[in-house]
PDB file of N, CA and C in Angstrom:
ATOM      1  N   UNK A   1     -65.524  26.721  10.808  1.00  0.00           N
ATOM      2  CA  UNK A   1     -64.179  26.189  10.737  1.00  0.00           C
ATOM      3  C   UNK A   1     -63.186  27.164  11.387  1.00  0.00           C
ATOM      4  N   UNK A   2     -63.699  28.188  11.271  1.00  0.00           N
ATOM      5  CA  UNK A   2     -62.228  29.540  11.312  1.00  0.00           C
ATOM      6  C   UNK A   2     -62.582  29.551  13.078  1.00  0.00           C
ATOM      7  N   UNK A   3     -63.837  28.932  13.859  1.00  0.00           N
ATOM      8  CA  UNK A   3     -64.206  29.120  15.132  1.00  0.00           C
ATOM      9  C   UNK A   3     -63.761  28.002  15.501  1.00  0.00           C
ATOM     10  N   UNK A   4     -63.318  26.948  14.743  1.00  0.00           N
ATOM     11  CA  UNK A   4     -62.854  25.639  15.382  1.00  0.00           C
ATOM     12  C   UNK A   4     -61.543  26.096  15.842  1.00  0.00           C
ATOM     13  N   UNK A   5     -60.607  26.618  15.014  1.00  0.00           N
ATOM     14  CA  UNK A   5     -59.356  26.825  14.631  1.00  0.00           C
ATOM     15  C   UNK A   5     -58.792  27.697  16.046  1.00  0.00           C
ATOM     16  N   UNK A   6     -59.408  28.404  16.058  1.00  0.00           N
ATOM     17  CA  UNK A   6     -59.336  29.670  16.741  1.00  0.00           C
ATOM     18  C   UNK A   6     -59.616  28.847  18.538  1.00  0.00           C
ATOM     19  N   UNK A   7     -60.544  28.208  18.188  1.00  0.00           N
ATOM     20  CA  UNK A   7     -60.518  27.321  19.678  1.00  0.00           C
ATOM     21  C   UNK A   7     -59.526  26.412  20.038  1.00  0.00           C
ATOM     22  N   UNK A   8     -58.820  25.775  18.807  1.00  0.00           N
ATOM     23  CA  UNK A   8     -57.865  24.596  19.170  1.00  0.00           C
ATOM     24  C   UNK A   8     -56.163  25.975  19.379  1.00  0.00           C
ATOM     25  N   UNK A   9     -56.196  26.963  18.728  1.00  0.00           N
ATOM     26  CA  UNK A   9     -55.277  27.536  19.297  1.00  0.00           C
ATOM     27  C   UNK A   9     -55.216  27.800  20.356  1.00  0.00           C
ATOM     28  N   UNK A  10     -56.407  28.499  21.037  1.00  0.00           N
ATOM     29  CA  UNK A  10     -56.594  29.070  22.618  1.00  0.00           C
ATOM     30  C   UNK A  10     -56.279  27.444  23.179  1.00  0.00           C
ATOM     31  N   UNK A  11     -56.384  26.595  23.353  1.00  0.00           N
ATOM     32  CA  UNK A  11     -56.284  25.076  23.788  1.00  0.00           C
ATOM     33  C   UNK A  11     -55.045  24.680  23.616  1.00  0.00           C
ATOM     34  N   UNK A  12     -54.475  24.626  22.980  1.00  0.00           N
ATOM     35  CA  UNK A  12     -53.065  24.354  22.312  1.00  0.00           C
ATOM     36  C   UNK A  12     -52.009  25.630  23.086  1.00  0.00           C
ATOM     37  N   UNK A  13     -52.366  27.050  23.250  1.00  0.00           N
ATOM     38  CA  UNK A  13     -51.269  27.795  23.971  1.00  0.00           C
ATOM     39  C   UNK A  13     -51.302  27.498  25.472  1.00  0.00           C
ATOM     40  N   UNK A  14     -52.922  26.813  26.364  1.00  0.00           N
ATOM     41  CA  UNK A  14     -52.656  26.210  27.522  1.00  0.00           C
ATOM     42  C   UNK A  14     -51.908  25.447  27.156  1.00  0.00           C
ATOM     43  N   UNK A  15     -51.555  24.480  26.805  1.00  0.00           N
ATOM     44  CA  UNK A  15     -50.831  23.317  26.546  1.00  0.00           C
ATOM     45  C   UNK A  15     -49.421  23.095  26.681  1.00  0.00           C
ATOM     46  N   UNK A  16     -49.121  24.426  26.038  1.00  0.00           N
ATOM     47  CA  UNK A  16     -47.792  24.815  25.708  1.00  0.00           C
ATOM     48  C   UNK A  16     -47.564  25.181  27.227  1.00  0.00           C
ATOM     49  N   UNK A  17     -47.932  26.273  27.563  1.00  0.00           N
ATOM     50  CA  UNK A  17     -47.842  26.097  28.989  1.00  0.00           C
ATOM     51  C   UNK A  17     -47.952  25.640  29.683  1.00  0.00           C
ATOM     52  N   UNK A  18     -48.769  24.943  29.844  1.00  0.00           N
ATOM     53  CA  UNK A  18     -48.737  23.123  30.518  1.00  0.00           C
ATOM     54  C   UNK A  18     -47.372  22.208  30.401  1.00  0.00           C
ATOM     55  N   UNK A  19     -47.028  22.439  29.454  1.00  0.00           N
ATOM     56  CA  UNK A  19     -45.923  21.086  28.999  1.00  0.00           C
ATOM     57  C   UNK A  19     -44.602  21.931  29.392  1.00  0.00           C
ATOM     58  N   UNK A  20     -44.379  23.345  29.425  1.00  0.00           N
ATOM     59  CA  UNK A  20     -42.984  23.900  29.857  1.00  0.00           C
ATOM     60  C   UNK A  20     -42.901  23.635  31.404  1.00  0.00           C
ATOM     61  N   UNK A  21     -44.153  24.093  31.665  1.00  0.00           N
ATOM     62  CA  UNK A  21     -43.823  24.204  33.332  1.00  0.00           C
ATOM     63  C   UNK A  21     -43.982  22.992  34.364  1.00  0.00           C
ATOM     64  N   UNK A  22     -44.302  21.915  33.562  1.00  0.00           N
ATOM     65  CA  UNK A  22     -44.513  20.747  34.094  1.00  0.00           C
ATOM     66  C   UNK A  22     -42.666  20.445  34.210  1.00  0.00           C
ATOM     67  N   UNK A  23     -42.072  20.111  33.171  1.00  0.00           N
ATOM     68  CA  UNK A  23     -40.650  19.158  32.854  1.00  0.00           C
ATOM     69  C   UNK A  23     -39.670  20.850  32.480  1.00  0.00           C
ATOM     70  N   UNK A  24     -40.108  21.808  32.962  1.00  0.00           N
ATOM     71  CA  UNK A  24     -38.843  22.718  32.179  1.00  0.00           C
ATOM     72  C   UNK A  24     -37.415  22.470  32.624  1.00  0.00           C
ATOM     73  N   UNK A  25     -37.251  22.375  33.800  1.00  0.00           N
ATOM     74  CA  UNK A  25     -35.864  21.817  33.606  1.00  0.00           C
ATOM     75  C   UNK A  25     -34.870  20.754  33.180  1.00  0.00           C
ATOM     76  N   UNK A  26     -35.901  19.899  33.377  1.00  0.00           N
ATOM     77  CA  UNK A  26     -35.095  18.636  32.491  1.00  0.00           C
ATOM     78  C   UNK A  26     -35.536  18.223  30.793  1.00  0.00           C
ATOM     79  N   UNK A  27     -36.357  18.905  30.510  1.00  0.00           N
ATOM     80  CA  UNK A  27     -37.030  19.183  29.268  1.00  0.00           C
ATOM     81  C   UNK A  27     -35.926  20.519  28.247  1.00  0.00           C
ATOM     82  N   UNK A  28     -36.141  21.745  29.028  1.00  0.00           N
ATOM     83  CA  UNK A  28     -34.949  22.418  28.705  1.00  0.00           C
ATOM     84  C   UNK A  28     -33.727  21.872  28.861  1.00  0.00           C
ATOM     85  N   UNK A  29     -32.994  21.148  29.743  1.00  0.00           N
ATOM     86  CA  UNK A  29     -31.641  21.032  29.420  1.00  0.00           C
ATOM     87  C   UNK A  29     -31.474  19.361  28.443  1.00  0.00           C
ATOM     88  N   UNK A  30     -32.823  18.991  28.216  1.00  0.00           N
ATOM     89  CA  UNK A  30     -32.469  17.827  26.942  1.00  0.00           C
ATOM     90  C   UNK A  30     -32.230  18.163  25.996  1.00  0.00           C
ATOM     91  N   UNK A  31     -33.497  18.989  25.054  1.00  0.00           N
ATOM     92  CA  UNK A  31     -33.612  19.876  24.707  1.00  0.00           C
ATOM     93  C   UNK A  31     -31.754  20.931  24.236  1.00  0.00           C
ATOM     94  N   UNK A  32     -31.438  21.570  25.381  1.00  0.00           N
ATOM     95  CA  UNK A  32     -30.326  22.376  25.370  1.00  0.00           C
ATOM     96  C   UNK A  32     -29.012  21.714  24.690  1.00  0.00           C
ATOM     97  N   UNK A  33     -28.981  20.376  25.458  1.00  0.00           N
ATOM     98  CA  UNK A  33     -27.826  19.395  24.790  1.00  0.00           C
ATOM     99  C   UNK A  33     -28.041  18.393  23.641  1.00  0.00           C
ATOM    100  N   UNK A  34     -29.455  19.147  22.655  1.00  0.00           N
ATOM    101  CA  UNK A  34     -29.372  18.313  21.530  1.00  0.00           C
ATOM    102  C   UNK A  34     -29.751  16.817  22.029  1.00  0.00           C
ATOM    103  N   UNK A  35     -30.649  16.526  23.133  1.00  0.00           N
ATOM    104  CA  UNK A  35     -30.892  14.938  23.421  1.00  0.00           C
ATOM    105  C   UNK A  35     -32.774  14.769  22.943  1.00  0.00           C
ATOM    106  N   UNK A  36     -33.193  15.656  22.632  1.00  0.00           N
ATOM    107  CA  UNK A  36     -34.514  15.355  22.581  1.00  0.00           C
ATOM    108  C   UNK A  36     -34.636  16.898  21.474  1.00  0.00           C
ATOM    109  N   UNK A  37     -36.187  16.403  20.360  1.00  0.00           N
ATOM    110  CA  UNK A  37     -36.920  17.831  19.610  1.00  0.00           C
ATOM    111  C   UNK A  37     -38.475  17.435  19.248  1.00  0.00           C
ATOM    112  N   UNK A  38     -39.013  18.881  18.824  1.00  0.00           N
ATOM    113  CA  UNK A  38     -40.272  18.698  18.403  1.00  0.00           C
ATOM    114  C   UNK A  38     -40.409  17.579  17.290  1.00  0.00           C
ATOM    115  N   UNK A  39     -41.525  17.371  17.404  1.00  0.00           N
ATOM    116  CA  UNK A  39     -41.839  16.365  15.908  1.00  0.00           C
ATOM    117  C   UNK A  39     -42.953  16.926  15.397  1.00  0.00           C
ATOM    118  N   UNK A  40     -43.430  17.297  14.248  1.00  0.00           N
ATOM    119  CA  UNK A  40     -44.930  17.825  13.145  1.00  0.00           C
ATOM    120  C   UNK A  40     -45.978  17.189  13.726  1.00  0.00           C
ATOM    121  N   UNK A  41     -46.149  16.095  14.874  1.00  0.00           N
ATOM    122  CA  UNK A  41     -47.141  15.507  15.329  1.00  0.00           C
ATOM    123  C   UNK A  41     -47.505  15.628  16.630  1.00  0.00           C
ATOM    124  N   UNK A  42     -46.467  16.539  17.265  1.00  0.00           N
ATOM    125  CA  UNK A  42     -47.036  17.301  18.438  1.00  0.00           C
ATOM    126  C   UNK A  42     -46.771  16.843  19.666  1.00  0.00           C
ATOM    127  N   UNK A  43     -45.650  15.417  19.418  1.00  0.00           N
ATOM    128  CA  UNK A  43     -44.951  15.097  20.507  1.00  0.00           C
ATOM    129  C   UNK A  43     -43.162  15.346  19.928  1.00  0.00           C
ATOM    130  N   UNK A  44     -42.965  15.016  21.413  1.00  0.00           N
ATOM    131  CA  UNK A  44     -41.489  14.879  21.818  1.00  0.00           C
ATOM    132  C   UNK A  44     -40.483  14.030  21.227  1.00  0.00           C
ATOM    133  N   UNK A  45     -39.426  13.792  20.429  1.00  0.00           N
ATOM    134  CA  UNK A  45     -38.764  12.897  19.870  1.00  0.00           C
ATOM    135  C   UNK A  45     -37.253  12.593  20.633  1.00  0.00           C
ATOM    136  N   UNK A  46     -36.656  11.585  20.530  1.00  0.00           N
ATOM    137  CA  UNK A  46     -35.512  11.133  20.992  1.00  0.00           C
ATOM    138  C   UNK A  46     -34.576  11.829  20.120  1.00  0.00           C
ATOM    139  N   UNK A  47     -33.803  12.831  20.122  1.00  0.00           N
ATOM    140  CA  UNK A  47     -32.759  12.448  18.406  1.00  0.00           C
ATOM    141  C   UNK A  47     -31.747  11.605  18.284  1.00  0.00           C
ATOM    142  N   UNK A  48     -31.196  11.068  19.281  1.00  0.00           N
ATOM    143  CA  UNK A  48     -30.136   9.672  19.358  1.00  0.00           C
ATOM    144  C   UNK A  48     -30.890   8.536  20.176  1.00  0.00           C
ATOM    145  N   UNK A  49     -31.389   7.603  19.393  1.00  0.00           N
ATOM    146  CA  UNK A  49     -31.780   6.516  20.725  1.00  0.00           C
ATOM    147  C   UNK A  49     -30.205   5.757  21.398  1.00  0.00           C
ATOM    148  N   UNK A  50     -30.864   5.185  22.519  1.00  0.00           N
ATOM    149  CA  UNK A  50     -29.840   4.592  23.496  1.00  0.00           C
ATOM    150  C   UNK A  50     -29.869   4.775  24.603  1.00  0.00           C
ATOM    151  N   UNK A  51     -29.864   6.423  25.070  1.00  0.00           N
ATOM    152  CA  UNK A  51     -30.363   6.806  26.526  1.00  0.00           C
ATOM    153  C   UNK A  51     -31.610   6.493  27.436  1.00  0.00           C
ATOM    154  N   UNK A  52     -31.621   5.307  28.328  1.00  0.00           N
ATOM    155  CA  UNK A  52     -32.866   5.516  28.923  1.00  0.00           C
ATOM    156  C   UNK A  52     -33.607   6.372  29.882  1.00  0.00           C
ATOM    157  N   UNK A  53     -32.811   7.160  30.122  1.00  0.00           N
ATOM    158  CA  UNK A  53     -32.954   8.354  31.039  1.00  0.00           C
ATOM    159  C   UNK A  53     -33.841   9.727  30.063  1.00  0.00           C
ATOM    160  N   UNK A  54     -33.413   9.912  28.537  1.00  0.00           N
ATOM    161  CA  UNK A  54     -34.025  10.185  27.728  1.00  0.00           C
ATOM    162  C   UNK A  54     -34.900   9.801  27.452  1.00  0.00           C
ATOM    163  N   UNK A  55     -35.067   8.193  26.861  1.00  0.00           N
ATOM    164  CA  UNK A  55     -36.348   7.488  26.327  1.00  0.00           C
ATOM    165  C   UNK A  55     -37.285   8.094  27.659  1.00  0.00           C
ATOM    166  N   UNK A  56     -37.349   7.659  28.778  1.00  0.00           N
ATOM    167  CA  UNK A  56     -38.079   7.759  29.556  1.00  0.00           C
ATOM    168  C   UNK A  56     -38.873   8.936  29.609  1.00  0.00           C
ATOM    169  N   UNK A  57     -37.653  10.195  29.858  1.00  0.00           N
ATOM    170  CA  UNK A  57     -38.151  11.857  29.734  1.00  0.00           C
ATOM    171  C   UNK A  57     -39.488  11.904  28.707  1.00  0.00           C
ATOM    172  N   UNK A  58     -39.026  11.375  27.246  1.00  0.00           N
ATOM    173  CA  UNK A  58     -40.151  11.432  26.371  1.00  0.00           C
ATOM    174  C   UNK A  58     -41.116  10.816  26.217  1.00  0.00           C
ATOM    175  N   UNK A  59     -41.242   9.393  26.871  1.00  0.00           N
ATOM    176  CA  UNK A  59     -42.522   8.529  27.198  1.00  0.00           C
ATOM    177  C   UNK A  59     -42.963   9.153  28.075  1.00  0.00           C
ATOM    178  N   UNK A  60     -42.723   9.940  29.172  1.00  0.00           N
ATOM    179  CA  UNK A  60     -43.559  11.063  29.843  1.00  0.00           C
ATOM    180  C   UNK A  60     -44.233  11.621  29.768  1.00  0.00           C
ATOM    181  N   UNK A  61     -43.275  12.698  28.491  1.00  0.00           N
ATOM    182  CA  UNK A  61     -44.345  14.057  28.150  1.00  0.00           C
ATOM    183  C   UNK A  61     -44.823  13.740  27.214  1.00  0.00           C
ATOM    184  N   UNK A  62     -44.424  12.539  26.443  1.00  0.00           N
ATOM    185  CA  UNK A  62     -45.566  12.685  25.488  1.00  0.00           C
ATOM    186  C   UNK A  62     -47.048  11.715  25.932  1.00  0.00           C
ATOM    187  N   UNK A  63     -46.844  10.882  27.176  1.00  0.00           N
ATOM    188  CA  UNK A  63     -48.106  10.658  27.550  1.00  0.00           C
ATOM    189  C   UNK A  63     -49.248  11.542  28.137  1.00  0.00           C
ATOM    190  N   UNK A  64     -48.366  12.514  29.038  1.00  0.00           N
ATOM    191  CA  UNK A  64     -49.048  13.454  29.546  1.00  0.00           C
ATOM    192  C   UNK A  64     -49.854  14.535  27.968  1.00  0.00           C
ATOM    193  N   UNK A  65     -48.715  15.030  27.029  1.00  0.00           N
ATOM    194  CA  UNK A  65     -49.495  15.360  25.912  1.00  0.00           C
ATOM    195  C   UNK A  65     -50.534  14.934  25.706  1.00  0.00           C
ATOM    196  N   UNK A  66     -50.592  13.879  25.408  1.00  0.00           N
ATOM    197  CA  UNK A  66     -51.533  12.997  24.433  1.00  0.00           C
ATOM    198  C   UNK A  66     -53.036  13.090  25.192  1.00  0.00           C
ATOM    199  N   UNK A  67     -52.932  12.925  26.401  1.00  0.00           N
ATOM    200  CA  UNK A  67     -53.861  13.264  26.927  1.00  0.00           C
ATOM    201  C   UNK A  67     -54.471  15.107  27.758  1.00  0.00           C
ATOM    202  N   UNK A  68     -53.764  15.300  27.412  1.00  0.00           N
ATOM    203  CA  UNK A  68     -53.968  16.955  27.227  1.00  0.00           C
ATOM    204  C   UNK A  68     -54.673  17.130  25.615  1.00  0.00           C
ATOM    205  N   UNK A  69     -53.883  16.393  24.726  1.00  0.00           N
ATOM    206  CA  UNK A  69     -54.558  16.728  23.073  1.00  0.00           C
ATOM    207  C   UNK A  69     -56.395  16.016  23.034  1.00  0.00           C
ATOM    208  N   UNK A  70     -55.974  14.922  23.822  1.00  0.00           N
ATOM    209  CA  UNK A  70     -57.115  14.103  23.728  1.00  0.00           C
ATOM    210  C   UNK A  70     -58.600  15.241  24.468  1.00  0.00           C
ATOM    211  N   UNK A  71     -58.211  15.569  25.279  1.00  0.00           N
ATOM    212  CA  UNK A  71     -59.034  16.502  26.582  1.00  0.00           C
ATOM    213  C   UNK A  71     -59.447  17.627  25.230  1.00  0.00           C
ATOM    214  N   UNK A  72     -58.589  18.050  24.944  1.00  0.00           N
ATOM    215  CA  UNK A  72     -59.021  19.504  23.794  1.00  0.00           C
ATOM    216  C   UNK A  72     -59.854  19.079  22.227  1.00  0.00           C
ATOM    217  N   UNK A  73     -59.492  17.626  22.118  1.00  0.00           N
ATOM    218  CA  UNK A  73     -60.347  17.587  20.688  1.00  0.00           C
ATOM    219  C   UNK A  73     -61.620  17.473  21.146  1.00  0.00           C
ATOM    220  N   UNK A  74     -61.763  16.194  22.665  1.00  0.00           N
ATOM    221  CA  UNK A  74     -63.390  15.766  22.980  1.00  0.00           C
ATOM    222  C   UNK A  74     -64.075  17.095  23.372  1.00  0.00           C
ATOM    223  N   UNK A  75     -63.077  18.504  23.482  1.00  0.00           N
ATOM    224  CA  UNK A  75     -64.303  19.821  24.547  1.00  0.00           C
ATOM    225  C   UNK A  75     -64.474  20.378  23.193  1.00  0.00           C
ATOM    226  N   UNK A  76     -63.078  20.639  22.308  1.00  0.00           N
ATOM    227  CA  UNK A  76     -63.592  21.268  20.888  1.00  0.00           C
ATOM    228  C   UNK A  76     -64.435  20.375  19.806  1.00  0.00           C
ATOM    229  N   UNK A  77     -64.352  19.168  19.995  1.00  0.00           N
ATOM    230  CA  UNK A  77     -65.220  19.139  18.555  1.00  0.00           C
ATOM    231  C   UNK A  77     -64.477  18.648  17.722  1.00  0.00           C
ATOM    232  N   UNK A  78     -63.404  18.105  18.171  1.00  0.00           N
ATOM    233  CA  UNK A  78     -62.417  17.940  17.064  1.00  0.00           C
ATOM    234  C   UNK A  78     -61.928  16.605  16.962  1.00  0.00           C
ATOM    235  N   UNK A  79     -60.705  16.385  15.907  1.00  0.00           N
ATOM    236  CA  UNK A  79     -60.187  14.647  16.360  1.00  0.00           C
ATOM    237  C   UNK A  79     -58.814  15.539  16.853  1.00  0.00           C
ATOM    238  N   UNK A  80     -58.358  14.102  17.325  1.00  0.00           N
ATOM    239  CA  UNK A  80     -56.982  14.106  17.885  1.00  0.00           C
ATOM    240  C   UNK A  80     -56.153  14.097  17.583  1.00  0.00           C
ATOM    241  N   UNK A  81     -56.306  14.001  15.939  1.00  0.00           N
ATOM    242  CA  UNK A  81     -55.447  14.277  14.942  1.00  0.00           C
ATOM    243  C   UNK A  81     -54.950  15.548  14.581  1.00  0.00           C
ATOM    244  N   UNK A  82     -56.007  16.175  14.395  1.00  0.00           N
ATOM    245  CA  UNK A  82     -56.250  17.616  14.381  1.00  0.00           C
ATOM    246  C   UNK A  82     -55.491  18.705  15.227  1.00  0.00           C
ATOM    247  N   UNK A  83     -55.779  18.029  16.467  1.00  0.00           N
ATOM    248  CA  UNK A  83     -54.963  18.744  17.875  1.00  0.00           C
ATOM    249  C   UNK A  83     -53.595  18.445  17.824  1.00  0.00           C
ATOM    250  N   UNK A  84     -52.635  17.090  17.601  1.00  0.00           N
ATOM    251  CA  UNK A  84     -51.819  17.064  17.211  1.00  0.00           C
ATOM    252  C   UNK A  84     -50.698  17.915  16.515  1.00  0.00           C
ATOM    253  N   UNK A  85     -51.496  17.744  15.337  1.00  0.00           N
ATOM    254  CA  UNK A  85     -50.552  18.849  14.328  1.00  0.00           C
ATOM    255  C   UNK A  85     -50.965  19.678  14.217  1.00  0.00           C
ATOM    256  N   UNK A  86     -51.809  20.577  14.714  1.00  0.00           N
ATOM    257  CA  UNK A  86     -52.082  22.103  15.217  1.00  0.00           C
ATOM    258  C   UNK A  86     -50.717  22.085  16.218  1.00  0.00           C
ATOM    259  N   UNK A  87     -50.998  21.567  17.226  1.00  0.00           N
ATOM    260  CA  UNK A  87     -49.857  21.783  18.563  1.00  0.00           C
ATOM    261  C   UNK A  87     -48.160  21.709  17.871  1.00  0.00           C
ATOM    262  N   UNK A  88     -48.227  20.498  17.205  1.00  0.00           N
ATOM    263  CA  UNK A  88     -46.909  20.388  16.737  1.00  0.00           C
ATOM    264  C   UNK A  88     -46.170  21.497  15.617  1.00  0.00           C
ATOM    265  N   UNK A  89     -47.198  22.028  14.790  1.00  0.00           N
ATOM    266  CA  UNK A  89     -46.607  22.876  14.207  1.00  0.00           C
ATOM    267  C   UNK A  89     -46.089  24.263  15.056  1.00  0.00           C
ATOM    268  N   UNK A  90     -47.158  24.513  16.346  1.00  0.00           N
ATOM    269  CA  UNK A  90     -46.285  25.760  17.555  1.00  0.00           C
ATOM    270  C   UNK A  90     -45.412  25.518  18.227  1.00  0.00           C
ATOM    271  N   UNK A  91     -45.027  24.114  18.305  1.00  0.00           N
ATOM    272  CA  UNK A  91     -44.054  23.659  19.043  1.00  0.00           C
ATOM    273  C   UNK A  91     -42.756  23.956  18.567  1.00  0.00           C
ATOM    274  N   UNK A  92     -42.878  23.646  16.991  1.00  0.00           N
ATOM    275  CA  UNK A  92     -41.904  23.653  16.010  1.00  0.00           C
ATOM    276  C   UNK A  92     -41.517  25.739  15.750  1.00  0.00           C
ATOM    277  N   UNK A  93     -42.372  25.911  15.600  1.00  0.00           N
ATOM    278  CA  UNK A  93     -42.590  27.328  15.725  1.00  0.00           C
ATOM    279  C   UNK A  93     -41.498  27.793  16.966  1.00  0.00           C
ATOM    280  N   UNK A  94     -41.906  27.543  18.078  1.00  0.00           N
ATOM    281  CA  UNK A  94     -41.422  28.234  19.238  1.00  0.00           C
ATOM    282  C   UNK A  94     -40.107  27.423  19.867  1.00  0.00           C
ATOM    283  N   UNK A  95     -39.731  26.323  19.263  1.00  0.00           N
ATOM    284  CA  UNK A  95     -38.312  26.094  19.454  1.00  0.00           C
ATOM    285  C   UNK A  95     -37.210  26.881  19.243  1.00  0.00           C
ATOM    286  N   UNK A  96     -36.199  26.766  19.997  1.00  0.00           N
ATOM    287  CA  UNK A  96     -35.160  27.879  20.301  1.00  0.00           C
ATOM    288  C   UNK A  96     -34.029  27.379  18.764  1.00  0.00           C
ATOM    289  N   UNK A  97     -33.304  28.496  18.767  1.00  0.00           N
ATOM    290  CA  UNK A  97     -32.503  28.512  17.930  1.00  0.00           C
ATOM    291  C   UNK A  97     -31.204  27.418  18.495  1.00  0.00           C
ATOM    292  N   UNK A  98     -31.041  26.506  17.708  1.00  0.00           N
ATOM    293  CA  UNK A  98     -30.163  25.064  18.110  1.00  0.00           C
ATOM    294  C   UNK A  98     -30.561  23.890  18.500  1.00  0.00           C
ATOM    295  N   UNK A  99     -32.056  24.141  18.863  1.00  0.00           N
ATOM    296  CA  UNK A  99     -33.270  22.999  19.175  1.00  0.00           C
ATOM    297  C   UNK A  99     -32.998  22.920  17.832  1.00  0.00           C
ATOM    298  N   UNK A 100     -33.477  21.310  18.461  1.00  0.00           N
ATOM    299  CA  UNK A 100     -33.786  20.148  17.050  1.00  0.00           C
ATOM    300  C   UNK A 100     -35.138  19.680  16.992  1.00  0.00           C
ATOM    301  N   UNK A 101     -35.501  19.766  15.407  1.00  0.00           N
ATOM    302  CA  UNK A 101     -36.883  19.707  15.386  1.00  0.00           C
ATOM    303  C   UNK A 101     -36.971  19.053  14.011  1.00  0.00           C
ATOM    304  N   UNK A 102     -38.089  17.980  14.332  1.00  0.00           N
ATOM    305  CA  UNK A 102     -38.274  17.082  13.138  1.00  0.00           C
ATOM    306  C   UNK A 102     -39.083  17.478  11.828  1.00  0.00           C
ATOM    307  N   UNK A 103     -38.509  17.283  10.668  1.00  0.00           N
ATOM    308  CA  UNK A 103     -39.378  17.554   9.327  1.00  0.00           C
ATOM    309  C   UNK A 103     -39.897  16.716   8.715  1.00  0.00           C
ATOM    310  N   UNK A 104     -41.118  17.381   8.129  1.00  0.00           N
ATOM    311  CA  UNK A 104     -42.003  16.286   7.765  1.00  0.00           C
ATOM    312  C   UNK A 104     -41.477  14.878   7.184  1.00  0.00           C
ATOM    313  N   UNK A 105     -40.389  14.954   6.613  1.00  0.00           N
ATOM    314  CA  UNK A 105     -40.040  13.994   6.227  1.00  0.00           C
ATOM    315  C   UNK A 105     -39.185  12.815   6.856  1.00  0.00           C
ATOM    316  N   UNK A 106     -39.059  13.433   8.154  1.00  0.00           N
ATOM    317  CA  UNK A 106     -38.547  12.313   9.432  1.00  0.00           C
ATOM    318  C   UNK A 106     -37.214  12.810   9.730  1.00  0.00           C
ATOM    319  N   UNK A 107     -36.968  13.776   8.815  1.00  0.00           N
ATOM    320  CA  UNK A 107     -35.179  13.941   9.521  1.00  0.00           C
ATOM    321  C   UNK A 107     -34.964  15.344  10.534  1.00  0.00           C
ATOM    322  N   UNK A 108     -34.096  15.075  11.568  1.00  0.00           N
ATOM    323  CA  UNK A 108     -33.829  16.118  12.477  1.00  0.00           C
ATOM    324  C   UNK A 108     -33.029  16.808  12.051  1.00  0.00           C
ATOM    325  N   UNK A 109     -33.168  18.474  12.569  1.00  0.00           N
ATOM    326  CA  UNK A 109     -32.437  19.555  11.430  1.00  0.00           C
ATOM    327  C   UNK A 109     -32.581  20.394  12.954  1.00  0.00           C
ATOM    328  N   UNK A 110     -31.311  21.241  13.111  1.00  0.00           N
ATOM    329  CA  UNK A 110     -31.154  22.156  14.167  1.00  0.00           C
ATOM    330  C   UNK A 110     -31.828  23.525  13.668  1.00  0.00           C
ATOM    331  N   UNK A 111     -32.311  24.252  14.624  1.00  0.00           N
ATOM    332  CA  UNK A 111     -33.390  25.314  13.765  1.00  0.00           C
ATOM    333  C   UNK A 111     -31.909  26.506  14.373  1.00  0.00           C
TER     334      UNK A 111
END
């Protein structure tokens, strides 16, 4: 278990790097102006719907995610569940101070 763990992290910090350097600028400045945050499940959230220029940004990355999570559970051994909220809890982790990031209980809170 502690060798599973240890693999979905090494998998999960590509990821992270994967997902900044893919969208960082328009990811960072959504992000920056409070238009998008992490969610406990390891994707991207809207925090005001209405914008489709937003919606869109996040049907993006979180497709591209999903299949980055998907790629790391089928090489580790794992479900996709698993990879999920492993990822989402570093996401939540490594959000900047004024990023908005979702709690378990569904509400957005500025970190």
């Amino acid at each position: 278990m502690q060798r599973m763990i240890k693999s979905i992290a090494l998998s999960a910090v590509m990821v992270l790097g994967l997902v900044a350097g893919a969208w960082a600028m328009d990811l960072d400045t959504a992000k920056g102006q409070g238009l998008v945050g992490e969610r406990p499940d390891g994707y991207l959230g809207a925090v005001a719907a209405g914008r489709a220029d937003v919606q869109a940004l996040v049907k993006d990355i979180n497709t591209q995610r999903r299949t980055k999570y998907q790629a790391i559970a089928q090489r580790r051994g794992t479900t996709l569940g698993a990879v999920e909220q492993f990822v989402g809890q570093k996401l939540i982790t490594r959000a900047g101070p004024g990023e908005y990031v979702m709690t378990p209980g569904g509400q957005w809170v500025r970190k």
